[in-house]
Structure formats: structure tokens, C-alpha cells
PDB file of N, CA and C in Angstrom:
ATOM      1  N   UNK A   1      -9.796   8.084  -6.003  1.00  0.00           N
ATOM      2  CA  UNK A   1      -8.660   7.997  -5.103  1.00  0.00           C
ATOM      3  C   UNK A   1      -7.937   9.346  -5.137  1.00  0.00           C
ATOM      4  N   UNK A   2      -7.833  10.130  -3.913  1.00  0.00           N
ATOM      5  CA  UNK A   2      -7.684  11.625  -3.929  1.00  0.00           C
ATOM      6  C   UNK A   2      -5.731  11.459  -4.453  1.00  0.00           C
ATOM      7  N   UNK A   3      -5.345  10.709  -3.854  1.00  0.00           N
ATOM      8  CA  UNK A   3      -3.793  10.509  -3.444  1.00  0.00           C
ATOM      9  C   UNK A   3      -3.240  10.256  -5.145  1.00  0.00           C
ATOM     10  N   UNK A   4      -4.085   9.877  -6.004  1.00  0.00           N
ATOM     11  CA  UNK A   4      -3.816   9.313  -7.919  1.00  0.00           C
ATOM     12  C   UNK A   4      -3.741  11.179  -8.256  1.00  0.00           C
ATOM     13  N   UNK A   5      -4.930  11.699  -8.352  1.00  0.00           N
ATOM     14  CA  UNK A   5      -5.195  13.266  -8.421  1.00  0.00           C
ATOM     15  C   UNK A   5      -4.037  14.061  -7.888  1.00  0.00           C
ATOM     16  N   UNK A   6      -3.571  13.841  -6.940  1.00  0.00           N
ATOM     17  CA  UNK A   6      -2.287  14.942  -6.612  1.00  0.00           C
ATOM     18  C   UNK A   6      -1.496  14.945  -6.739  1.00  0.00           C
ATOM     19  N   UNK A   7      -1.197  13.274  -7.241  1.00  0.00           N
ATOM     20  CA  UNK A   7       0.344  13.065  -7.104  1.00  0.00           C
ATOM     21  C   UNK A   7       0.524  12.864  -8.735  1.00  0.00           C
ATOM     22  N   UNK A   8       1.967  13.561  -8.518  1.00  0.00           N
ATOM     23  CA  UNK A   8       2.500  13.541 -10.204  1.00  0.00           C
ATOM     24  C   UNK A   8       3.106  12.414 -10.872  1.00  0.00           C
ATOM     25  N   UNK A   9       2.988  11.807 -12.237  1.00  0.00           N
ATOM     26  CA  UNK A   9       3.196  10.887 -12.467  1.00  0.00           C
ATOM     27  C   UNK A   9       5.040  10.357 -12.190  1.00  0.00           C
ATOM     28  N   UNK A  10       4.855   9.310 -11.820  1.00  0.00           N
ATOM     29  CA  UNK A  10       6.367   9.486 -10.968  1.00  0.00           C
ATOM     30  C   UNK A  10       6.363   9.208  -9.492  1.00  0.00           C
ATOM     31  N   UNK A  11       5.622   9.955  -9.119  1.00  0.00           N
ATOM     32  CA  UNK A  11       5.388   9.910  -7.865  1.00  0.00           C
ATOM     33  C   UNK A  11       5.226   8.755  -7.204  1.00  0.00           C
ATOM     34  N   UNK A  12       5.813   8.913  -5.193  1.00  0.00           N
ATOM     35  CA  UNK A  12       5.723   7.544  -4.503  1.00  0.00           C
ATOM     36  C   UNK A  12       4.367   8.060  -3.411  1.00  0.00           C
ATOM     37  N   UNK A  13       4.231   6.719  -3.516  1.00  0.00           N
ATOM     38  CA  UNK A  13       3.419   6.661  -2.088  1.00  0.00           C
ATOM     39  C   UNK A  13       4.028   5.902  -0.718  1.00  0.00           C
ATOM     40  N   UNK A  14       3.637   6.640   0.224  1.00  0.00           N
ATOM     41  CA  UNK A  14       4.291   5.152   1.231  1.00  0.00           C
ATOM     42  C   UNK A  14       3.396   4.508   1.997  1.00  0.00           C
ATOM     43  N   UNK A  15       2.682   3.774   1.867  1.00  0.00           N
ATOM     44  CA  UNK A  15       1.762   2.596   2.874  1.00  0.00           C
ATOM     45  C   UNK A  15       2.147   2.134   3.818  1.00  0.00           C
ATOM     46  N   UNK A  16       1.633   2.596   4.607  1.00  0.00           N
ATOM     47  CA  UNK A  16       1.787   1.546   5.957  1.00  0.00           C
ATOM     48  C   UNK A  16       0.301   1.380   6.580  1.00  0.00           C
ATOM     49  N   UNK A  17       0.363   0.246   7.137  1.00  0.00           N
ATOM     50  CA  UNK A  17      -0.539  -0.338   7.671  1.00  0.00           C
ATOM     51  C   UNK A  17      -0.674  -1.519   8.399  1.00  0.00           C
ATOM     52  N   UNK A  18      -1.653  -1.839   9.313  1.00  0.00           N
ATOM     53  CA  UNK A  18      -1.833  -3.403   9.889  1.00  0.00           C
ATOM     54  C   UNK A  18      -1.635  -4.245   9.096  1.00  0.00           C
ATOM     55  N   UNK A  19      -1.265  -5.256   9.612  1.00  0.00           N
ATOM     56  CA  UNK A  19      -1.158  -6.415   8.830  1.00  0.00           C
ATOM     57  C   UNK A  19      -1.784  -7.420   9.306  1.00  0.00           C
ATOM     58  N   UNK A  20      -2.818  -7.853   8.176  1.00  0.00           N
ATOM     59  CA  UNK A  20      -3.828  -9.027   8.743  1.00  0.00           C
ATOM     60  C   UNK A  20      -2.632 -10.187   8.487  1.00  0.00           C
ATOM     61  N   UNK A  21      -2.211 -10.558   7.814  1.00  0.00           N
ATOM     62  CA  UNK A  21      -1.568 -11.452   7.809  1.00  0.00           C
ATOM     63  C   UNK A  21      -0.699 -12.112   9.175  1.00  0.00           C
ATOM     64  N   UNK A  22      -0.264 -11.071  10.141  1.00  0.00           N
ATOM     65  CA  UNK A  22       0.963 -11.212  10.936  1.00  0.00           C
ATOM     66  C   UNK A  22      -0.150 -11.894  12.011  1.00  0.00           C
ATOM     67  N   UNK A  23      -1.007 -11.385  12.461  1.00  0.00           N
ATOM     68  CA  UNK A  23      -2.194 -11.687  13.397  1.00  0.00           C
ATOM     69  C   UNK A  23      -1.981 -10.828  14.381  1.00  0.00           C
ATOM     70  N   UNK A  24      -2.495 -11.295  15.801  1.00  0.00           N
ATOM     71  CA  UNK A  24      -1.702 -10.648  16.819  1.00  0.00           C
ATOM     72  C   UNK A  24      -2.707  -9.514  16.985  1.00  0.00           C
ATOM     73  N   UNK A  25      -1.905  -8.119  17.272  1.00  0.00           N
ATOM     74  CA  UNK A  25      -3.253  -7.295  17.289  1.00  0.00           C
ATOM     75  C   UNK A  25      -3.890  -6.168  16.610  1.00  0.00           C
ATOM     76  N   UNK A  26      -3.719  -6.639  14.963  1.00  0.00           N
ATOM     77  CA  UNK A  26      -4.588  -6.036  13.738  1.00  0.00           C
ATOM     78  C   UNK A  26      -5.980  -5.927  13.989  1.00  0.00           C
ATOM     79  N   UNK A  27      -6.215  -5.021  13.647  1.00  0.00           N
ATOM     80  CA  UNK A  27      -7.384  -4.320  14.117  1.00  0.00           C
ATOM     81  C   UNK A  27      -8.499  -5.425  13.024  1.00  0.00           C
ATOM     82  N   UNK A  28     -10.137  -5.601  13.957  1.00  0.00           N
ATOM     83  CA  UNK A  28     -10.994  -6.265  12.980  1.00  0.00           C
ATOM     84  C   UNK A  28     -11.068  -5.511  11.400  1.00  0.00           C
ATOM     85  N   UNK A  29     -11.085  -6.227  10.246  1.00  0.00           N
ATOM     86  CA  UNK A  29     -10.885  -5.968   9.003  1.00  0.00           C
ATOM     87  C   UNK A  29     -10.061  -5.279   8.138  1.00  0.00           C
ATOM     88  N   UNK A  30      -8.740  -5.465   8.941  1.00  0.00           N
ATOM     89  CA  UNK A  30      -7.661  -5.468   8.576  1.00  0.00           C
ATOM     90  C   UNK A  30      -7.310  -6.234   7.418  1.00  0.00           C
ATOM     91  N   UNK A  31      -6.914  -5.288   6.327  1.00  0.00           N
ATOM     92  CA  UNK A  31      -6.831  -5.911   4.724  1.00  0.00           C
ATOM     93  C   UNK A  31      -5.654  -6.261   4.698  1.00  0.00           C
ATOM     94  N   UNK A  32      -5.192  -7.797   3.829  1.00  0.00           N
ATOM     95  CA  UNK A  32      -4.281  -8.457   3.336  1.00  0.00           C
ATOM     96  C   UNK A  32      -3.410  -7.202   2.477  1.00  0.00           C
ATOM     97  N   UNK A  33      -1.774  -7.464   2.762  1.00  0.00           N
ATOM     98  CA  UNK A  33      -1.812  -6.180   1.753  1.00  0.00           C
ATOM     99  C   UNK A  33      -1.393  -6.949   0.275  1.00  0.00           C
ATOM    100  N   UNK A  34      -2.075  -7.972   0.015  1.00  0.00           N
ATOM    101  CA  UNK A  34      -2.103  -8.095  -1.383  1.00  0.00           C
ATOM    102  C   UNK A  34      -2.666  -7.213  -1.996  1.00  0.00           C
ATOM    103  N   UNK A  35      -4.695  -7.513  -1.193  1.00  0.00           N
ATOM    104  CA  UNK A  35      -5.289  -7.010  -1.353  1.00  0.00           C
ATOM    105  C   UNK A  35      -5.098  -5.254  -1.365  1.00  0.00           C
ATOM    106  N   UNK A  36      -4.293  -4.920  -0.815  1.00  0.00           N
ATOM    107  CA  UNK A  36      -4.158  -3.366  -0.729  1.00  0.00           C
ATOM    108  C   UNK A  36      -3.114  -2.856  -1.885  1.00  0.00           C
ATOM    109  N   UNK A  37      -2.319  -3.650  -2.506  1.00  0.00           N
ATOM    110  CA  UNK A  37      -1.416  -3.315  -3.352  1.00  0.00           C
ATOM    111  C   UNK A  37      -1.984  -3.131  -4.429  1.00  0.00           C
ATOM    112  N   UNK A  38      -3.291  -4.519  -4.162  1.00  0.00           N
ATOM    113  CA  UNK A  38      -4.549  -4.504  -5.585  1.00  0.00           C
ATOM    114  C   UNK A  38      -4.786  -3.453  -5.524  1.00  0.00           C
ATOM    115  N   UNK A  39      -5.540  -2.698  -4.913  1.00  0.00           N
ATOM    116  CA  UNK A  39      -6.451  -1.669  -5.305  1.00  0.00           C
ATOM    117  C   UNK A  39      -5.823  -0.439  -5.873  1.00  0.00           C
ATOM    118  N   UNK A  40      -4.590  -0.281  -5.331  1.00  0.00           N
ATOM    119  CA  UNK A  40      -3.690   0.752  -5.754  1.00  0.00           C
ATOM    120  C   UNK A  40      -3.011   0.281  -7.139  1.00  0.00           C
ATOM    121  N   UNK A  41      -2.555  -0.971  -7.340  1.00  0.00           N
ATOM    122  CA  UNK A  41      -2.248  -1.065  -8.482  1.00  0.00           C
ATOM    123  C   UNK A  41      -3.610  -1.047  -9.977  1.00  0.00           C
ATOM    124  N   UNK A  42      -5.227  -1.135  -9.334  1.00  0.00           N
ATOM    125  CA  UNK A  42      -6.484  -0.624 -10.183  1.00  0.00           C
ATOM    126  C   UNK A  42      -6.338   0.663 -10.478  1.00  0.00           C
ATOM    127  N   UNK A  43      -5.670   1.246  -9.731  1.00  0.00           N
ATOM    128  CA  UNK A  43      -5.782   3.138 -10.167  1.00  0.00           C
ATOM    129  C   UNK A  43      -4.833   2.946 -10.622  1.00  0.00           C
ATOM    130  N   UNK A  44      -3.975   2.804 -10.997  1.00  0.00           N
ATOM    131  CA  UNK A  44      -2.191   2.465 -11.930  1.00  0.00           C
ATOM    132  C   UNK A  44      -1.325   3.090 -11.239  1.00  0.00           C
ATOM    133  N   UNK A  45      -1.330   2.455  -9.804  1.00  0.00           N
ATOM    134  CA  UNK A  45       0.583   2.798  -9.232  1.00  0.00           C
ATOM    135  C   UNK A  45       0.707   1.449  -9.606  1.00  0.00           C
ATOM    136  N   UNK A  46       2.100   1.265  -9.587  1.00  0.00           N
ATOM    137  CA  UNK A  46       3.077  -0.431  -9.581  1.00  0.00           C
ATOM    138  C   UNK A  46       3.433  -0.391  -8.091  1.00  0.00           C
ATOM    139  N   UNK A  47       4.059  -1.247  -7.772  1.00  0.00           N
ATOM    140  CA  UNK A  47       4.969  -1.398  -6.681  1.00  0.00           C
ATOM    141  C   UNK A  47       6.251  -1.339  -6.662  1.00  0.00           C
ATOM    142  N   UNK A  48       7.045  -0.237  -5.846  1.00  0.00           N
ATOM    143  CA  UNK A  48       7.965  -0.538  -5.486  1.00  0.00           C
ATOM    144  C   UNK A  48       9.159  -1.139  -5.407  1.00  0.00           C
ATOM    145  N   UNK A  49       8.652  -1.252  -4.296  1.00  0.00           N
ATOM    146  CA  UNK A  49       9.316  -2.227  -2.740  1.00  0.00           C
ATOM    147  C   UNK A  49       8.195  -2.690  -2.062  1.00  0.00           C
ATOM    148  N   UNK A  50       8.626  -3.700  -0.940  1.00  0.00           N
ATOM    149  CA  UNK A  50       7.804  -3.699   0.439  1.00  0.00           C
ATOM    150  C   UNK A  50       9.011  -2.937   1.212  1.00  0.00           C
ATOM    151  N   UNK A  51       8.476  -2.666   2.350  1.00  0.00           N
ATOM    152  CA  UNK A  51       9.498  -1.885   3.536  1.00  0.00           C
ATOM    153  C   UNK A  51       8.694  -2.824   4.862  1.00  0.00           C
ATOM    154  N   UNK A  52       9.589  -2.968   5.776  1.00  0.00           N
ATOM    155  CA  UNK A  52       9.827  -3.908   6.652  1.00  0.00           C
ATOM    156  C   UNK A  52       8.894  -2.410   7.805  1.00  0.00           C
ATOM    157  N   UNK A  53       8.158  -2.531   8.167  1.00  0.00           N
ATOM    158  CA  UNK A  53       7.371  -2.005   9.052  1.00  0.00           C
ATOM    159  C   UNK A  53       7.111  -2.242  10.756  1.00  0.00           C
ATOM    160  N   UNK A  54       7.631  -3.568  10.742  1.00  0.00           N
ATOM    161  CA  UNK A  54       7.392  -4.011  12.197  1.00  0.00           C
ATOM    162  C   UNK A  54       6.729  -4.884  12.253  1.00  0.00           C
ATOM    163  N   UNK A  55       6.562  -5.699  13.762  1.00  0.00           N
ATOM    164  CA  UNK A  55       6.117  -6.904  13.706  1.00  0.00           C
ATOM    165  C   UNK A  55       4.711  -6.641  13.401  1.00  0.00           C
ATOM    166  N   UNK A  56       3.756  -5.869  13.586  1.00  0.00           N
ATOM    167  CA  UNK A  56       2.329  -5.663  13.461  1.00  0.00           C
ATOM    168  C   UNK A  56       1.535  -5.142  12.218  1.00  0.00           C
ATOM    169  N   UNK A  57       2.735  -4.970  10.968  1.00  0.00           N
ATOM    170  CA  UNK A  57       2.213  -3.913  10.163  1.00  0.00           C
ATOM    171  C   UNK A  57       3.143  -4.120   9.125  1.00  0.00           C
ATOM    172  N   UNK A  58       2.114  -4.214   7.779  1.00  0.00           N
ATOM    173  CA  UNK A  58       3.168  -3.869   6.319  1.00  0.00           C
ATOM    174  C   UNK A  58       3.262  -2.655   5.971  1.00  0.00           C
ATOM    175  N   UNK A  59       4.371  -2.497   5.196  1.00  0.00           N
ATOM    176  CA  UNK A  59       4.603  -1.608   4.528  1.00  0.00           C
ATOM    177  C   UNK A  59       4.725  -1.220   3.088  1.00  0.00           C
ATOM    178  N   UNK A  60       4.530  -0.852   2.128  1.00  0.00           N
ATOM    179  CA  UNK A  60       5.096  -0.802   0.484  1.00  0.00           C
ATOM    180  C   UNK A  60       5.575   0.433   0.488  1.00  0.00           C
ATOM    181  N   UNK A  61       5.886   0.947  -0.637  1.00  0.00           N
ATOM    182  CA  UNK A  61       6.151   1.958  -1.499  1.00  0.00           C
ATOM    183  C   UNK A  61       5.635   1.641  -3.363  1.00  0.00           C
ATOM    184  N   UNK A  62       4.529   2.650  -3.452  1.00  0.00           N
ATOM    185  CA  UNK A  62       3.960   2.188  -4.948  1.00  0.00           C
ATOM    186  C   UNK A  62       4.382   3.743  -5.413  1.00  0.00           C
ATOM    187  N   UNK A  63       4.508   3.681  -6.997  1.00  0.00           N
ATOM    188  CA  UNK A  63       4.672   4.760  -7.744  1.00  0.00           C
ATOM    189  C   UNK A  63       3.703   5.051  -8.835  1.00  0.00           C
ATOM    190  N   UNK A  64       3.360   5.993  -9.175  1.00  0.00           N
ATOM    191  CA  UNK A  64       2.097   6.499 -10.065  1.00  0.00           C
ATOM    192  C   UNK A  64       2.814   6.204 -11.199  1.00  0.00           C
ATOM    193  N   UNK A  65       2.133   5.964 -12.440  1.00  0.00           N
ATOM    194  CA  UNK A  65       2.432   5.764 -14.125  1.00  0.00           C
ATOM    195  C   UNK A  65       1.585   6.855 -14.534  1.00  0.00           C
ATOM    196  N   UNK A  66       2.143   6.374 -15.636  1.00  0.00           N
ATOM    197  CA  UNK A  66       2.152   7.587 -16.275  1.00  0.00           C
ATOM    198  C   UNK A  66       0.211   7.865 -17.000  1.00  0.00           C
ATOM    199  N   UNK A  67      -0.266   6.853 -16.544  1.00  0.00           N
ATOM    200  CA  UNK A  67      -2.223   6.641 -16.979  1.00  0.00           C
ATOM    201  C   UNK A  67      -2.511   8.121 -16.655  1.00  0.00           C
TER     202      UNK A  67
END
């Protein structure tokens, strides 16, 4: 994950993305953002927040640890 490598421990990320959940018109294989918080929280960011993105799309904010 290039975005773990650059960013300093501390550091935020900000996600945004479709949201399969909302329906409507998320693109085919549009990931749950459980599922997306997972994968980022496997490389060791935590979460945040969520941030309110709009009707079509989640948002988070995850932060790198210190791994």
C-alpha cells in the first residue's frame, strides 16, 4: 500500500468513495466501506471519523500508527 510508505506515522488519510451500501448509482463492485476501513485498518491506520460525503458516497478519515 503506496499511501502506508509515505505517510508519516500520525498521518491522515481521507477516503472517499461510492457507496455500495446507499445503492442508487455506485458503480458495479463497489466495496462496502466496512470492507474498505478493513483493509486499511490490515496495514495499521485506525479510524478516525466517518465524514458525511453525500448521498452516493462514504467517506472516513483513517490515521497511520505508529507499526
Amino acid at each position: 500500500m503506496e499511501i502506508k510508505r509515505i505517510l508519516k506515522s500520525g498521518g491522515r488519510v481521507l477516503l472517499i468513495d461510492w457507496s455500495a451500501e446507499k445503492g442508487g448509482i455506485s458503480p458495479k463492485g463497489a466495496l462496502p466501506k466496512d470492507r474498505m476501513r478493513g483493509m486499511f485498518e490490515e496495514k495499521g491506520f485506525i479510524l478516525d471519523r466517518e465524514i458525511d460525503a453525500g448521498s452516493h458516497h462514504c467517506g472516513m478519515i483513517l490515521v497511520k500508527t505508529n507499526e
